[in-house]
N, C-alpha and C. Protein backbone atom coordinates (compact mmCIF):
# COMPACT_ATOMS: atom_id res chain seq x y z
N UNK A 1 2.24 3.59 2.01
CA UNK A 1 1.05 3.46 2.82
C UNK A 1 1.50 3.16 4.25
N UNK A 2 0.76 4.38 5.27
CA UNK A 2 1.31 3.68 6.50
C UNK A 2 0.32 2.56 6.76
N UNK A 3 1.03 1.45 8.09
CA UNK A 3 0.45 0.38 8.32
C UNK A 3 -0.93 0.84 9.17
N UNK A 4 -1.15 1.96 9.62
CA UNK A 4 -2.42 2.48 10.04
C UNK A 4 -3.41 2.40 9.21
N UNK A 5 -2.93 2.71 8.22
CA UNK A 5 -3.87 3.20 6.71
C UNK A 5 -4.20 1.78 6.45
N UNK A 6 -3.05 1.05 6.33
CA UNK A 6 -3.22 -0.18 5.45
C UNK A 6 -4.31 -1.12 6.37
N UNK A 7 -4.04 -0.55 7.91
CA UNK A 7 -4.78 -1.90 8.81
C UNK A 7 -6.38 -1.04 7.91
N UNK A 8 -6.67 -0.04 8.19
CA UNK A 8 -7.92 0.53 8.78
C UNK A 8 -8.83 0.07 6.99
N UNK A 9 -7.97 0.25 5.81
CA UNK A 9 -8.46 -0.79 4.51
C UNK A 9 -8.57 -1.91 4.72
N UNK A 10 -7.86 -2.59 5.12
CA UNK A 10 -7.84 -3.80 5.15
C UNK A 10 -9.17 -4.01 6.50
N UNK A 11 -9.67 -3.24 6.97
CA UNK A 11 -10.50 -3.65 8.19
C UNK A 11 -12.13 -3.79 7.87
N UNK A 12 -11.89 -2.31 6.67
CA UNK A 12 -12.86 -1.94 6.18
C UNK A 12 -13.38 -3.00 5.17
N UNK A 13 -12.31 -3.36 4.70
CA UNK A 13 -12.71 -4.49 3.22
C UNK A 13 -13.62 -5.60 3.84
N UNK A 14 -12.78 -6.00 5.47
CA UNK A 14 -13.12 -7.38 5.62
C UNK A 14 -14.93 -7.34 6.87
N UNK A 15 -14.97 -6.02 7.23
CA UNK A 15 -16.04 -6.03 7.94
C UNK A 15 -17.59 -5.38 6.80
N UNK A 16 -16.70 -5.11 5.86
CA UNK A 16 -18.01 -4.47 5.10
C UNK A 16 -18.51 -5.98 4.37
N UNK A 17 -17.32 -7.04 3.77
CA UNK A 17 -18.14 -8.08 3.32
C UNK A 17 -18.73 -8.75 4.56
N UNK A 18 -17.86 -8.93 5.79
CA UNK A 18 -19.10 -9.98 6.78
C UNK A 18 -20.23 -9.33 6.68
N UNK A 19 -20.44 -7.66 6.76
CA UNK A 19 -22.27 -6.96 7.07
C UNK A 19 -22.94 -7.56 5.52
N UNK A 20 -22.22 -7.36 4.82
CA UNK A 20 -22.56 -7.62 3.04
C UNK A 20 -23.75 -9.14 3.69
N UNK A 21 -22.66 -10.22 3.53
CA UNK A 21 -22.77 -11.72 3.46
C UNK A 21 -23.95 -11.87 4.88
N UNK A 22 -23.84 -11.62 5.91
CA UNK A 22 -24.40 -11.87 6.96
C UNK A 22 -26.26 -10.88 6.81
N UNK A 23 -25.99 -10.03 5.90
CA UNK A 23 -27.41 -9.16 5.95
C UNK A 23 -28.17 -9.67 5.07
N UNK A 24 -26.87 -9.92 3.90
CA UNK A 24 -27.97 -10.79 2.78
C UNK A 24 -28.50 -11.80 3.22
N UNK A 25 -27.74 -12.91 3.97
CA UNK A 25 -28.36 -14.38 4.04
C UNK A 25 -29.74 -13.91 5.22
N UNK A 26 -30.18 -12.52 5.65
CA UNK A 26 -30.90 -12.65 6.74
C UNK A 26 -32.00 -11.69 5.97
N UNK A 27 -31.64 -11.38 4.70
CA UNK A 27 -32.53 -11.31 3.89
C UNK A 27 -32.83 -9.55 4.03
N UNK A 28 -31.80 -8.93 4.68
CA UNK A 28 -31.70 -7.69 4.97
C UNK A 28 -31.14 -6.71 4.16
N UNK A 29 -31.53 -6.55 2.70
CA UNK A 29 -30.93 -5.80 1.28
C UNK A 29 -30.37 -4.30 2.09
N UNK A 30 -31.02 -3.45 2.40
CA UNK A 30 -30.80 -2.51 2.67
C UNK A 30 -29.20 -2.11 3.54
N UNK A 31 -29.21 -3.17 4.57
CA UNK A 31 -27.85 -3.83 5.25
C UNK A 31 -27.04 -4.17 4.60
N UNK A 32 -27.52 -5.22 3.56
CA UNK A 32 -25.90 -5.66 2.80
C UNK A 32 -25.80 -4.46 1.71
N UNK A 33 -26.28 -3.54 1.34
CA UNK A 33 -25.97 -2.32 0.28
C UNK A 33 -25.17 -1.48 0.95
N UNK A 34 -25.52 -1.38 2.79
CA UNK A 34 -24.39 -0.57 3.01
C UNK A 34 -23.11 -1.36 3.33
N UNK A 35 -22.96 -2.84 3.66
CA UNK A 35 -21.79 -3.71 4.35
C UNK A 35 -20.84 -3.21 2.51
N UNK A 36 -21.66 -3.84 1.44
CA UNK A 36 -20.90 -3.70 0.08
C UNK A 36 -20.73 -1.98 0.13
N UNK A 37 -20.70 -0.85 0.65
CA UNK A 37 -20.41 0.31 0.50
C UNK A 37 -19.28 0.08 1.30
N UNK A 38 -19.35 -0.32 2.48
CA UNK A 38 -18.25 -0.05 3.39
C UNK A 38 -16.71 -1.35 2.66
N UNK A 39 -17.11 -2.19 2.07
CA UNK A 39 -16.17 -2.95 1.64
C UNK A 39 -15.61 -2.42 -0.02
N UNK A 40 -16.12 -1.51 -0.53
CA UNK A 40 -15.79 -0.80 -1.87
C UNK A 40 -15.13 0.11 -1.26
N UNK A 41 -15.28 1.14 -0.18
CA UNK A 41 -14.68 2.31 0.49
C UNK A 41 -13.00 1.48 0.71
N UNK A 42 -13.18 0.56 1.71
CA UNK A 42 -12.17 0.03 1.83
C UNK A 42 -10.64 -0.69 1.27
N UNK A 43 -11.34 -0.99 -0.33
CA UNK A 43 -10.77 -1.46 -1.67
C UNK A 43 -10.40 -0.10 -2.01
N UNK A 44 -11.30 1.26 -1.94
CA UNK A 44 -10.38 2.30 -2.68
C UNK A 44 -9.64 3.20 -1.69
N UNK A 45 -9.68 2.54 -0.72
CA UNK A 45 -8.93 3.73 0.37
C UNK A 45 -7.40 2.75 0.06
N UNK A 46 -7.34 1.37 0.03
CA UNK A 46 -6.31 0.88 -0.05
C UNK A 46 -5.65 1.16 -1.74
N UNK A 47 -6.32 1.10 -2.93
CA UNK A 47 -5.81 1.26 -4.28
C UNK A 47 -5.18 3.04 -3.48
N UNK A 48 -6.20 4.01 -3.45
CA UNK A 48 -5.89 5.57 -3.34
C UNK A 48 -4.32 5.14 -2.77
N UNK A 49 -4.06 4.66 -1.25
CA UNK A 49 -2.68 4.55 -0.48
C UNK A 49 -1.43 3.53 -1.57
N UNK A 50 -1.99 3.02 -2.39
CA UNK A 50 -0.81 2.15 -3.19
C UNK A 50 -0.76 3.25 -4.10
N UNK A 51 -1.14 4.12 -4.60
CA UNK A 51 -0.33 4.87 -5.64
C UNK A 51 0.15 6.13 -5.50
N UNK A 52 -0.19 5.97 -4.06
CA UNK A 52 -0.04 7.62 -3.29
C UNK A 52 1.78 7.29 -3.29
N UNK A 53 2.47 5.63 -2.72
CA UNK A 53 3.39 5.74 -2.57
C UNK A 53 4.11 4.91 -3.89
């Protein structure tokens, strides 16, 4: 995995749970369904790059 790849998972994981956590507590479902999309994308873009190498 290049460290590009690895930052841009690792970026994805950690900004999709703040939209997740921050939409829910504001009571904004629709928001945190996509923050938890963008933090699942991010978990499999990083699994996809660990078995690629």
């Amino acid at each position: 995995m290049s460290a590009g790849e690895k930052a841009k998972a690792k970026t994805e994981q950690v900004v999709g749970k703040a939209v997740r956590k921050v939409a829910h507590a504001m009571g904004n479902e629709t928001t945190a369904v996509k923050g938890a999309a963008l933090e699942t994308r991010g978990k499999a873009r990083g699994a996809k790059e660990g078995v690629r190498h």
